[in-house]
N, C-alpha and C. Protein backbone atom coordinates (compact mmCIF):
# COMPACT_ATOMS: atom_id res chain seq x y z
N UNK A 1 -47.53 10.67 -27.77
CA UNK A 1 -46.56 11.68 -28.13
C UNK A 1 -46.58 12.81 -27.11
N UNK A 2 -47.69 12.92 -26.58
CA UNK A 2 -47.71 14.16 -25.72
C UNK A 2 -47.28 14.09 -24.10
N UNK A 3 -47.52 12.66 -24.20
CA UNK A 3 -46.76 12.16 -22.65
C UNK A 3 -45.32 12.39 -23.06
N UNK A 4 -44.72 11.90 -24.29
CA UNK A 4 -43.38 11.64 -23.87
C UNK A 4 -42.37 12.85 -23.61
N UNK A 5 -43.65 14.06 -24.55
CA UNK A 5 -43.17 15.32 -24.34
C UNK A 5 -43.22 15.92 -22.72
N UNK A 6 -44.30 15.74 -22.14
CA UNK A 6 -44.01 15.92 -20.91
C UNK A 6 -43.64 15.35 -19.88
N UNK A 7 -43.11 14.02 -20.35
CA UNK A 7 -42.33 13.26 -19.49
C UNK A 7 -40.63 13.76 -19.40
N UNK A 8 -40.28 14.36 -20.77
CA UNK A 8 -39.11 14.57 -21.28
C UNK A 8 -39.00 16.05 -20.45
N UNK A 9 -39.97 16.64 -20.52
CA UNK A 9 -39.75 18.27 -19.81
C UNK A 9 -39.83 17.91 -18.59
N UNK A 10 -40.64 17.12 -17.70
CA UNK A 10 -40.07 17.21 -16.47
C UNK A 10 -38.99 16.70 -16.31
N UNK A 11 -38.16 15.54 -17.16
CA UNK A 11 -37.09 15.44 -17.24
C UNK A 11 -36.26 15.86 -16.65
N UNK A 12 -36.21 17.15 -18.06
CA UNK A 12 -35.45 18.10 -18.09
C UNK A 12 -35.14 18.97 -16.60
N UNK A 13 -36.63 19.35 -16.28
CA UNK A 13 -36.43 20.46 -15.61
C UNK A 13 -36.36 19.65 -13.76
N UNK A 14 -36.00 18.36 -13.93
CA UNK A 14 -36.09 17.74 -12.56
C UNK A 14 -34.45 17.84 -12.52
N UNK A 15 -33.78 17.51 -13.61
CA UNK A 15 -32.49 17.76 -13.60
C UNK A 15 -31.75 19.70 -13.27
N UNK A 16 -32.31 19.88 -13.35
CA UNK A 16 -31.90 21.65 -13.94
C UNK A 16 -32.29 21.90 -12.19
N UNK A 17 -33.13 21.56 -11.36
CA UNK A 17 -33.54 22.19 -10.34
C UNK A 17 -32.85 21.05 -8.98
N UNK A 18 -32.11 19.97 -9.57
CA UNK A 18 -32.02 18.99 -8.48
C UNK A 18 -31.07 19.34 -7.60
N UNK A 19 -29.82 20.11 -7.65
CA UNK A 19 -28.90 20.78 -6.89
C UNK A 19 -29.66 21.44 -5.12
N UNK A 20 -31.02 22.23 -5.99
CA UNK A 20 -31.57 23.14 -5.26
C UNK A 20 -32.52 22.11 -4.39
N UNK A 21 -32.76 20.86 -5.48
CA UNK A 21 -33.91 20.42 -4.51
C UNK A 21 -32.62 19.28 -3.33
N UNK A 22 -31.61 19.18 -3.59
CA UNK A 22 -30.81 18.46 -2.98
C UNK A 22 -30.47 18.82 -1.63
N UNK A 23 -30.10 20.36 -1.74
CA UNK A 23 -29.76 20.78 -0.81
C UNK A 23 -31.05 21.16 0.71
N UNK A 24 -32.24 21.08 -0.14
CA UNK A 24 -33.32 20.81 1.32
C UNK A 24 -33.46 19.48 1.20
N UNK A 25 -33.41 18.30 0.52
CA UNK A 25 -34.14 17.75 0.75
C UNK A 25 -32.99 16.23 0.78
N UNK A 26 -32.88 15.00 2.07
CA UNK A 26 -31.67 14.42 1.92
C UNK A 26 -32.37 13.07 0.78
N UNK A 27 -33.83 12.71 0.13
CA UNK A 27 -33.66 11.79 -0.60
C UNK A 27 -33.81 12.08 -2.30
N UNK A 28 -33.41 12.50 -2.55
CA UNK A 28 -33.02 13.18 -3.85
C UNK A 28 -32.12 11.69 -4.75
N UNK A 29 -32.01 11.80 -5.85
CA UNK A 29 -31.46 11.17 -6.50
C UNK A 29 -30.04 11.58 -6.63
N UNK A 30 -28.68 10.67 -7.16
CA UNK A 30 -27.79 11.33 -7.23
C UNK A 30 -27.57 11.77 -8.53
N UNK A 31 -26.91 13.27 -8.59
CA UNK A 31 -26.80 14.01 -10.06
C UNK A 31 -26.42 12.86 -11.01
N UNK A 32 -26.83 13.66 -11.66
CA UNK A 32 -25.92 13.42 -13.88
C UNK A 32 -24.57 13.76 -13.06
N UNK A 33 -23.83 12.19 -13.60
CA UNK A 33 -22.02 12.39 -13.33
C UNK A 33 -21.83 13.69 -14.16
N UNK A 34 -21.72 13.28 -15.64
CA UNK A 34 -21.65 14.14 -16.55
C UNK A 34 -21.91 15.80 -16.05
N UNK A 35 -22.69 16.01 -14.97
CA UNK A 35 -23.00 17.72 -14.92
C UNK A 35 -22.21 17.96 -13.52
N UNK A 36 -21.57 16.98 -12.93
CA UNK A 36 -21.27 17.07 -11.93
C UNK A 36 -19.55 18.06 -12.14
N UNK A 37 -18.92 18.08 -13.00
CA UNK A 37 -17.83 18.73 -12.80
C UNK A 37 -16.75 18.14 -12.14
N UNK A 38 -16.21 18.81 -11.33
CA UNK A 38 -14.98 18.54 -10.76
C UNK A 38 -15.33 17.00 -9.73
N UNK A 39 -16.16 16.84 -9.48
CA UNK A 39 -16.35 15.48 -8.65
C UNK A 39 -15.46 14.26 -8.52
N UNK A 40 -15.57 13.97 -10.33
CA UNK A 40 -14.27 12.71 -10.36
C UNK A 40 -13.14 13.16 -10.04
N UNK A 41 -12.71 14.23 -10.21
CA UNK A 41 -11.18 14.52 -9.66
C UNK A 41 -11.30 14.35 -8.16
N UNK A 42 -12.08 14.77 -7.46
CA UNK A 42 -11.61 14.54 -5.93
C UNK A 42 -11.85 13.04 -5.68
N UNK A 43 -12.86 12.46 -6.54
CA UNK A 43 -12.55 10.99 -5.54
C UNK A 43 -11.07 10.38 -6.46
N UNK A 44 -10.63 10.81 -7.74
CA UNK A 44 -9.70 10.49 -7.81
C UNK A 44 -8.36 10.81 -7.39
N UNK A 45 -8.74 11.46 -6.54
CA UNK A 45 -7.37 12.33 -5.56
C UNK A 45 -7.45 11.40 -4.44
N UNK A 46 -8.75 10.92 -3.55
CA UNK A 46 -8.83 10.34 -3.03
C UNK A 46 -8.10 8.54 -3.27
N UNK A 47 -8.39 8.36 -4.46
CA UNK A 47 -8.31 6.81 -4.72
C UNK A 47 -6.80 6.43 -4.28
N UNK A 48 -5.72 7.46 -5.08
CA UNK A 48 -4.55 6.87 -4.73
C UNK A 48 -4.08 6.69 -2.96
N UNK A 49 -5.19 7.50 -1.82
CA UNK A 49 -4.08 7.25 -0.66
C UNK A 49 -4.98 5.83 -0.43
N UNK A 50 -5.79 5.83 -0.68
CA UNK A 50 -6.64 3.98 -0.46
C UNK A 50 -6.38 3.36 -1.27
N UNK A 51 -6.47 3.09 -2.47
CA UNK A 51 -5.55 1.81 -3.51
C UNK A 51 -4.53 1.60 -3.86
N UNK A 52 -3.86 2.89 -3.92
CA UNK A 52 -2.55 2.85 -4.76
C UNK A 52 -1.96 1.81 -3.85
N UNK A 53 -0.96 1.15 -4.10
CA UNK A 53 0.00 0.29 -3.35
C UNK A 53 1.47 0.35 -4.28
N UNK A 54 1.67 0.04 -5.56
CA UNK A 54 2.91 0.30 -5.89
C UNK A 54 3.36 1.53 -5.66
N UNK A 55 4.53 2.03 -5.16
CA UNK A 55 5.27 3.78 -5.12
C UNK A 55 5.09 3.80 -4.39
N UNK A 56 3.99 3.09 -2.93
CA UNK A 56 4.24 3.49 -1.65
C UNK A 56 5.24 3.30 -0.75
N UNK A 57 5.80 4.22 -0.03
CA UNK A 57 7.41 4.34 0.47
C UNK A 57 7.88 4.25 2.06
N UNK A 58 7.97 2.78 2.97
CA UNK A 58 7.43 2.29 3.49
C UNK A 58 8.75 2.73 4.26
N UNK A 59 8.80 3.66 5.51
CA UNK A 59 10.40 4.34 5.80
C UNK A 59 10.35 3.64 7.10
N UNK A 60 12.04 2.99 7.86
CA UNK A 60 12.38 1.77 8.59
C UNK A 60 13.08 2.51 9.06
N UNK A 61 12.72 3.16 10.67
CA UNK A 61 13.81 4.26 11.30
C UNK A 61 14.05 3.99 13.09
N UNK A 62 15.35 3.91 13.16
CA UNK A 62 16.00 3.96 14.32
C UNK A 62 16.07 5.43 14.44
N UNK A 63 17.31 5.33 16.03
CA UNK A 63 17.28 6.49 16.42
C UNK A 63 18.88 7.03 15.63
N UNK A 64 19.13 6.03 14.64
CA UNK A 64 20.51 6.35 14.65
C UNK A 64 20.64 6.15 12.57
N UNK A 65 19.61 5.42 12.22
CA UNK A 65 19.18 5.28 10.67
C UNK A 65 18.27 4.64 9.96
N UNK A 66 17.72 5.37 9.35
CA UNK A 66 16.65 5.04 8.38
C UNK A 66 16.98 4.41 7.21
N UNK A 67 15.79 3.53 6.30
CA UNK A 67 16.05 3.24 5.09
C UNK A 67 14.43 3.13 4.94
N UNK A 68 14.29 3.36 3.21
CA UNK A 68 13.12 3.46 2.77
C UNK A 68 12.69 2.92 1.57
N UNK A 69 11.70 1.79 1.84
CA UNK A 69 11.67 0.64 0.86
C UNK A 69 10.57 1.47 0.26
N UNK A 70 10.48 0.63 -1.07
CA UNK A 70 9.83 1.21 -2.34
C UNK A 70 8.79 0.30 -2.84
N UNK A 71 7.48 0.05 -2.64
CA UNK A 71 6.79 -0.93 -2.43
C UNK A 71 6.21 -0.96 -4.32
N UNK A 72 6.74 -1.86 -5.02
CA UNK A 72 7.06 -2.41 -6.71
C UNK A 72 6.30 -3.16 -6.92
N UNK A 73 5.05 -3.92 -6.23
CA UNK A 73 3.93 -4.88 -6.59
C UNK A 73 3.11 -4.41 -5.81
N UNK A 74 1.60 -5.07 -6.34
CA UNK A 74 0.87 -4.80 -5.57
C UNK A 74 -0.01 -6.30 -5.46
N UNK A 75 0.47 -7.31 -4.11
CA UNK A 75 -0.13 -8.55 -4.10
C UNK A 75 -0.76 -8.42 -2.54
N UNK A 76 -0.96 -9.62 -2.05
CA UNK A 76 -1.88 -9.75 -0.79
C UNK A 76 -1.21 -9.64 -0.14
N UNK A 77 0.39 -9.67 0.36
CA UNK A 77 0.92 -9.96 1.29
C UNK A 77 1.60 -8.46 1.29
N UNK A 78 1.81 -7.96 0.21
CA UNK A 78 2.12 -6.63 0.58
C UNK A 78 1.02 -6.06 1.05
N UNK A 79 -0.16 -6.08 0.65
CA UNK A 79 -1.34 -5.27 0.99
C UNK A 79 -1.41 -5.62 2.60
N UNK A 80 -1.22 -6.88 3.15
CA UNK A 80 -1.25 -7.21 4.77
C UNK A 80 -0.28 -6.33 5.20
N UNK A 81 0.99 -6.63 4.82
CA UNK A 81 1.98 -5.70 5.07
C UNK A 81 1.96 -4.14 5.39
N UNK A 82 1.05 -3.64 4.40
CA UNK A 82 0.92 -2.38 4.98
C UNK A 82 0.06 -1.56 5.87
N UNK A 83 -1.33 -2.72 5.68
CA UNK A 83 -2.28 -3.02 6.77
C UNK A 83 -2.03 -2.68 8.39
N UNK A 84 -0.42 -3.52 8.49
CA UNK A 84 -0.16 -3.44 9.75
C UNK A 84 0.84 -2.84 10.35
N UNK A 85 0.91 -1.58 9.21
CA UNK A 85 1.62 -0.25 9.57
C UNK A 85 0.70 0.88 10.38
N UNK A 86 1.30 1.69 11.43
CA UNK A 86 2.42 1.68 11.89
C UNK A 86 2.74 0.42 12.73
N UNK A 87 4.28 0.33 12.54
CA UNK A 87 4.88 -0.59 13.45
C UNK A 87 6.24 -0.70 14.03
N UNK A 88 6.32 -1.13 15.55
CA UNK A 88 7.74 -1.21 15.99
C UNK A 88 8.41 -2.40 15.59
N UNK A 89 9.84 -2.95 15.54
CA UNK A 89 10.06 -3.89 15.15
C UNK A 89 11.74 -3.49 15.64
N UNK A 90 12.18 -5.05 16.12
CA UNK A 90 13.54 -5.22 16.49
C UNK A 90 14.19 -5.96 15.42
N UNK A 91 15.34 -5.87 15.02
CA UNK A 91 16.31 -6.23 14.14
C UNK A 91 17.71 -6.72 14.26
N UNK A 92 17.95 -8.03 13.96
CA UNK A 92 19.05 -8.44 14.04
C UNK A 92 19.51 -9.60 12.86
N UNK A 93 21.30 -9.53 12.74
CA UNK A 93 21.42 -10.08 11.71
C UNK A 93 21.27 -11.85 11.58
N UNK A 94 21.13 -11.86 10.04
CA UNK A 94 21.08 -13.50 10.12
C UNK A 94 22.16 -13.65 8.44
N UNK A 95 23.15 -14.70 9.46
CA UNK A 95 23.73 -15.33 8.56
C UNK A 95 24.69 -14.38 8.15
N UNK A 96 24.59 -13.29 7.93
CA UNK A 96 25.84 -12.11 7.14
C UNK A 96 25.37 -11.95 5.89
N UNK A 97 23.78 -11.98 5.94
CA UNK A 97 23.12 -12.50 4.21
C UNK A 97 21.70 -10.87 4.53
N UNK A 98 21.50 -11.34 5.70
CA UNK A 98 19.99 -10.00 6.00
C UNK A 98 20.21 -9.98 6.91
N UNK A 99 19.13 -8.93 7.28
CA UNK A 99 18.40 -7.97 8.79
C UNK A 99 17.46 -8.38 9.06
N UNK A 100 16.95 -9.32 9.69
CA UNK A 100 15.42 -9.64 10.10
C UNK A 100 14.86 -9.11 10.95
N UNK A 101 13.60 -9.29 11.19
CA UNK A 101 12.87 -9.41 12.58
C UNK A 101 11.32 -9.56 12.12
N UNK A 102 10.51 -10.05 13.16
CA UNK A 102 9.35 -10.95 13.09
C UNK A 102 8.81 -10.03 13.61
N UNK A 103 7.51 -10.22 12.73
CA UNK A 103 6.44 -9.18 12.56
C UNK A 103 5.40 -10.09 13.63
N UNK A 104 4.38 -9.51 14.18
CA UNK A 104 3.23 -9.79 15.38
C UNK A 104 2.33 -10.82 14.94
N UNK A 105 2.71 -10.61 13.35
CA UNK A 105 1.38 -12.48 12.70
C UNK A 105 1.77 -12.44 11.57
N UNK A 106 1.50 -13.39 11.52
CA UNK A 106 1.63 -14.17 9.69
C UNK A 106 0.79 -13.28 8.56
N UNK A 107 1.23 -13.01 7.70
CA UNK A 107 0.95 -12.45 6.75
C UNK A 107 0.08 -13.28 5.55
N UNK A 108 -1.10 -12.48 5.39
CA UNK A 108 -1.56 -13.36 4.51
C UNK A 108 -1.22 -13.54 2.95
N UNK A 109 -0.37 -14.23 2.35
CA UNK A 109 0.03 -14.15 1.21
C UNK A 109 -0.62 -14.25 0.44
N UNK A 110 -1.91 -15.02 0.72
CA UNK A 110 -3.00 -15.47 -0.47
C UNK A 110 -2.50 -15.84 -2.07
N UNK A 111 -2.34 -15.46 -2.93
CA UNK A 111 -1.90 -15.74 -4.09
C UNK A 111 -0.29 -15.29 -4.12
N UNK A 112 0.10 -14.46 -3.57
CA UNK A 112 1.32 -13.76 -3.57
C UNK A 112 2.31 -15.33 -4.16
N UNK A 113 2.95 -14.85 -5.20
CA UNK A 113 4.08 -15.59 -5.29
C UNK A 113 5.33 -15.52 -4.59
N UNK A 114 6.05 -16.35 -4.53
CA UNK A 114 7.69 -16.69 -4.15
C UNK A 114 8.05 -15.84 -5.15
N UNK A 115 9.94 -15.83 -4.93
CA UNK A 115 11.02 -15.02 -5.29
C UNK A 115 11.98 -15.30 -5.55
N UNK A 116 12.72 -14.73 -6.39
CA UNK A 116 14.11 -15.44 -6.06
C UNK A 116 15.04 -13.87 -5.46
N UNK A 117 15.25 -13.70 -4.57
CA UNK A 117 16.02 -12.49 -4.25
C UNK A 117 17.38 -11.56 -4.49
N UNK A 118 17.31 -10.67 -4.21
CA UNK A 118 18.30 -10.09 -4.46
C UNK A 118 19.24 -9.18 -3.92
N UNK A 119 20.00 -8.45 -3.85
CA UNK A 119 20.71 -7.56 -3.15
C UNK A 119 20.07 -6.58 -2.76
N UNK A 120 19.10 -5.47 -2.09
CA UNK A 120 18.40 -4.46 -2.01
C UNK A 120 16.80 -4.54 -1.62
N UNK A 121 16.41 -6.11 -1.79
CA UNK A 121 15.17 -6.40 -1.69
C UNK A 121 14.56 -6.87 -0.19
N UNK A 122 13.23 -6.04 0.07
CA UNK A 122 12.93 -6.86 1.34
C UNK A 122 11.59 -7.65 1.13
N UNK A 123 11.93 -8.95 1.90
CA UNK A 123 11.37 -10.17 1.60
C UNK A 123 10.24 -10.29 3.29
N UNK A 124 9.68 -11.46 2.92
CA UNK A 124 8.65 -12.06 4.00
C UNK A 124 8.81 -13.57 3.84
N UNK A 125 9.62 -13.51 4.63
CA UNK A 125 9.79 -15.30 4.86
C UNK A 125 8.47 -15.69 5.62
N UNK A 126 7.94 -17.04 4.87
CA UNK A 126 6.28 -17.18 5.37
C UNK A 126 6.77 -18.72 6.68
N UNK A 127 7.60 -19.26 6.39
CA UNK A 127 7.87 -19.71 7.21
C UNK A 127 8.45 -19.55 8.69
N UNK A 128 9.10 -18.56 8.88
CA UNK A 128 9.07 -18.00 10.43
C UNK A 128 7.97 -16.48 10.56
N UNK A 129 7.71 -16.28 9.44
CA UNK A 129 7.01 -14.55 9.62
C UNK A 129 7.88 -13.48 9.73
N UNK A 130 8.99 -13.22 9.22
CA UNK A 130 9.74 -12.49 9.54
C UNK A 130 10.31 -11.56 8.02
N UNK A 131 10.33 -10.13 8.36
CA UNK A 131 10.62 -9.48 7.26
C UNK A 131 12.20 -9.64 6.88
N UNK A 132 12.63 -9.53 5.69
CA UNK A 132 14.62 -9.91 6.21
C UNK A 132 14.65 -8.32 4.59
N UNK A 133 15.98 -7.98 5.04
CA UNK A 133 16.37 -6.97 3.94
C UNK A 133 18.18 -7.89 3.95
N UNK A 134 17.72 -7.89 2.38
CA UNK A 134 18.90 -8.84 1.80
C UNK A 134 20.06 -8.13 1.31
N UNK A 135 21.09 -8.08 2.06
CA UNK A 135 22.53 -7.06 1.22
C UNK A 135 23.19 -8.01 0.99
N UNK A 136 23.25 -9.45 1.11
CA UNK A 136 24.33 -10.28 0.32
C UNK A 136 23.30 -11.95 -0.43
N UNK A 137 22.75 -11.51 -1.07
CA UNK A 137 21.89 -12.36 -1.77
C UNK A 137 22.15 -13.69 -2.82
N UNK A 138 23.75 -13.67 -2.49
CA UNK A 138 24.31 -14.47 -3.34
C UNK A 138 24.36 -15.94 -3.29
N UNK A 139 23.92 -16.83 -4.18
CA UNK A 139 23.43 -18.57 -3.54
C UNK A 139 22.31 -18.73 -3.24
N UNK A 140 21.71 -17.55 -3.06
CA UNK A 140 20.19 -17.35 -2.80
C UNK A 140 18.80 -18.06 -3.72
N UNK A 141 18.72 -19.16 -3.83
CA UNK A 141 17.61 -18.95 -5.19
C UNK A 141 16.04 -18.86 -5.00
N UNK A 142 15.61 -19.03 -5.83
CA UNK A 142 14.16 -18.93 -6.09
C UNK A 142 13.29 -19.52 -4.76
N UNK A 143 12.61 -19.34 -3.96
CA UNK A 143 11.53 -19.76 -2.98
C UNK A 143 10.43 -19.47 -3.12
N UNK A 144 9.46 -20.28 -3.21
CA UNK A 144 8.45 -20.01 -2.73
C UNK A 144 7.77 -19.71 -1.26
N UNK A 145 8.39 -19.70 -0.55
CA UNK A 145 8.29 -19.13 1.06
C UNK A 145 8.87 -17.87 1.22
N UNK A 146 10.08 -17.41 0.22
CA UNK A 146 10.30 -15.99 0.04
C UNK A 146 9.55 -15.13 -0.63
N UNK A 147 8.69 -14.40 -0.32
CA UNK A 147 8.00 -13.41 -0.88
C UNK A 147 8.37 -11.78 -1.11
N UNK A 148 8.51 -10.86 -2.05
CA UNK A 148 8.93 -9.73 -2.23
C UNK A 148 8.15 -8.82 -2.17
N UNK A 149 8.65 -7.77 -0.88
CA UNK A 149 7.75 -6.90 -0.55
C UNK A 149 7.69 -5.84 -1.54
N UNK A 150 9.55 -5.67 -1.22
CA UNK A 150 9.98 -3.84 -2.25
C UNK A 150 10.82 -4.01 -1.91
N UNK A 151 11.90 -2.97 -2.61
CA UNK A 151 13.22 -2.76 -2.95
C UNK A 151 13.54 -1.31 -1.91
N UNK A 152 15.08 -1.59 -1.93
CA UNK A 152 15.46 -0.44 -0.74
C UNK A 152 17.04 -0.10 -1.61
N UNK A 153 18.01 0.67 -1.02
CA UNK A 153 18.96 1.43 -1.22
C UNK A 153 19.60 1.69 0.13
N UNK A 154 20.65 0.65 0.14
CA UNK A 154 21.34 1.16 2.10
C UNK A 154 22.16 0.14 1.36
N UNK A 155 23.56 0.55 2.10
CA UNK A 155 24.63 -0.38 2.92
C UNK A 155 24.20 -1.38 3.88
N UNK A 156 25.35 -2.68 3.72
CA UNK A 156 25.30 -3.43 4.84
C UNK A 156 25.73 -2.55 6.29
N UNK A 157 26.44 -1.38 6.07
CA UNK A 157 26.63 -0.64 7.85
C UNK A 157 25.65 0.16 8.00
N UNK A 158 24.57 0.80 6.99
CA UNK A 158 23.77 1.43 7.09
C UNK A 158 22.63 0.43 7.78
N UNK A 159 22.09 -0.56 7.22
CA UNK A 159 21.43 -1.84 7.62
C UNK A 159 21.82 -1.92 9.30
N UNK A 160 23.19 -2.01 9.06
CA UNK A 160 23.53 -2.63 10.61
C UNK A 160 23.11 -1.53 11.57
N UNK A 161 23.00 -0.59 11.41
CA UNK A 161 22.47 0.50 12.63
C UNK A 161 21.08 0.11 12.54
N UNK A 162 19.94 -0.64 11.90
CA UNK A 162 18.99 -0.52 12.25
C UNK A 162 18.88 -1.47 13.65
N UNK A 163 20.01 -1.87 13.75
CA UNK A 163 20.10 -3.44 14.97
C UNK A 163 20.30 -2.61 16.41
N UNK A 164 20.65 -1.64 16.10
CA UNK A 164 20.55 -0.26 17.26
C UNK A 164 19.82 -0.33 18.76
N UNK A 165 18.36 -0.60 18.60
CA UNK A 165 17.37 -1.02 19.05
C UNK A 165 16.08 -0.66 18.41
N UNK A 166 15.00 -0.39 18.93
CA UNK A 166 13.59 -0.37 18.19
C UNK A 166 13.68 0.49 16.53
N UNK A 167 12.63 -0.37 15.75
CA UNK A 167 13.06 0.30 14.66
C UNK A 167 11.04 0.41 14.30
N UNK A 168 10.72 2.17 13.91
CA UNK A 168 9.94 2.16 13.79
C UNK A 168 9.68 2.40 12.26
N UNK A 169 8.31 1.51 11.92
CA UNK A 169 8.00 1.17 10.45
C UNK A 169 6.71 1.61 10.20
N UNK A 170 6.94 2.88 8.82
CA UNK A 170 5.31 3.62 8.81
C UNK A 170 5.52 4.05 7.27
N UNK A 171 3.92 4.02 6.94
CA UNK A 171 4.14 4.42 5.42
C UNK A 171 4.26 6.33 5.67
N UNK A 172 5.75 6.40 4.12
CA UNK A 172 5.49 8.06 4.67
C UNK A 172 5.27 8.89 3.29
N UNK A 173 5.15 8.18 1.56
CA UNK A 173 4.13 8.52 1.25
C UNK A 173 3.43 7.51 0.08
């Protein structure tokens, strides 16, 4: 009984003094979360610019127009995808259906599912590597080689200025 009492007071008082003994000394234990205070908030301030992936807003800018996709999943191939931001990228049309252009490597899709696409959506065709933003999606169906990055908001003439020349691609938030 009398140990546990003074096992319990140094306890106590190893906790109550560890701040002080922390600050001389670098092998210290790490605090009681619980007494720590504001702590979890900063690494949770931190967490969203390293995990978050859905809401991140992935902006596609010439010298003449931008568009800014809205990244709505969070799978492997988006996560590559943003991996290998910043990036330049040339653009031209295909078919009268999208805007493509081929990214520097294959994307790892890992589990990422196929799609069936749509008007506004930008995709990763795994078979050439190439990102495409779809403004006429119609006849289009389901692929599994089409993968969905995120959704955007542009015109087909808005689109067409990205064919301008270099189009630079960076997350902006």
């Amino acid at each position: 009984m009398m140990v546990t009492a003074v096992l319990a007071t140094a306890v106590l008082a190893g906790c109550a003094a560890a701040p002080q003994q922390a600050e001389t000394s670098g092998a210290q234990p790490a605090p009681d979360p619980s007494a720590a205070g504001p702590t979890p908030d900063v690494s949770a301030q931190d967490a969203p610019a390293q995990d978050a992936v859905v809401g991140t807003v992935v902006r596609f800018a010439s010298d003449s127009a931008s568009v800014d996709v809205t990244i709505d999943q969070d799978t492997p191939a988006v996560r590559d995808f943003l991996a290998l931001l910043p990036l330049e990228l040339e653009f031209e049309d295909l078919g009268g259906r999208e805007k493509i252009a081929y990214l520097p490597r294959a994307l790892d899709i890992g589990s990422s599912a196929g799609s069936d696409p749509e008007d506004g959506d930008l995709i990763y065709y795994t078979p050439w590597g190439n990102l495409g933003f779809y403004y006429d999606a119609s006849g289009i169906r389901y692929s599994e080689a089409t993968v969905h990055i995120g959704t955007y908001e542009a015109t087909a003439d808005e689109l067409a200025l990205l064919e301008e020349g270099r189009v630079t691609i960076e997350i902006v938030r």
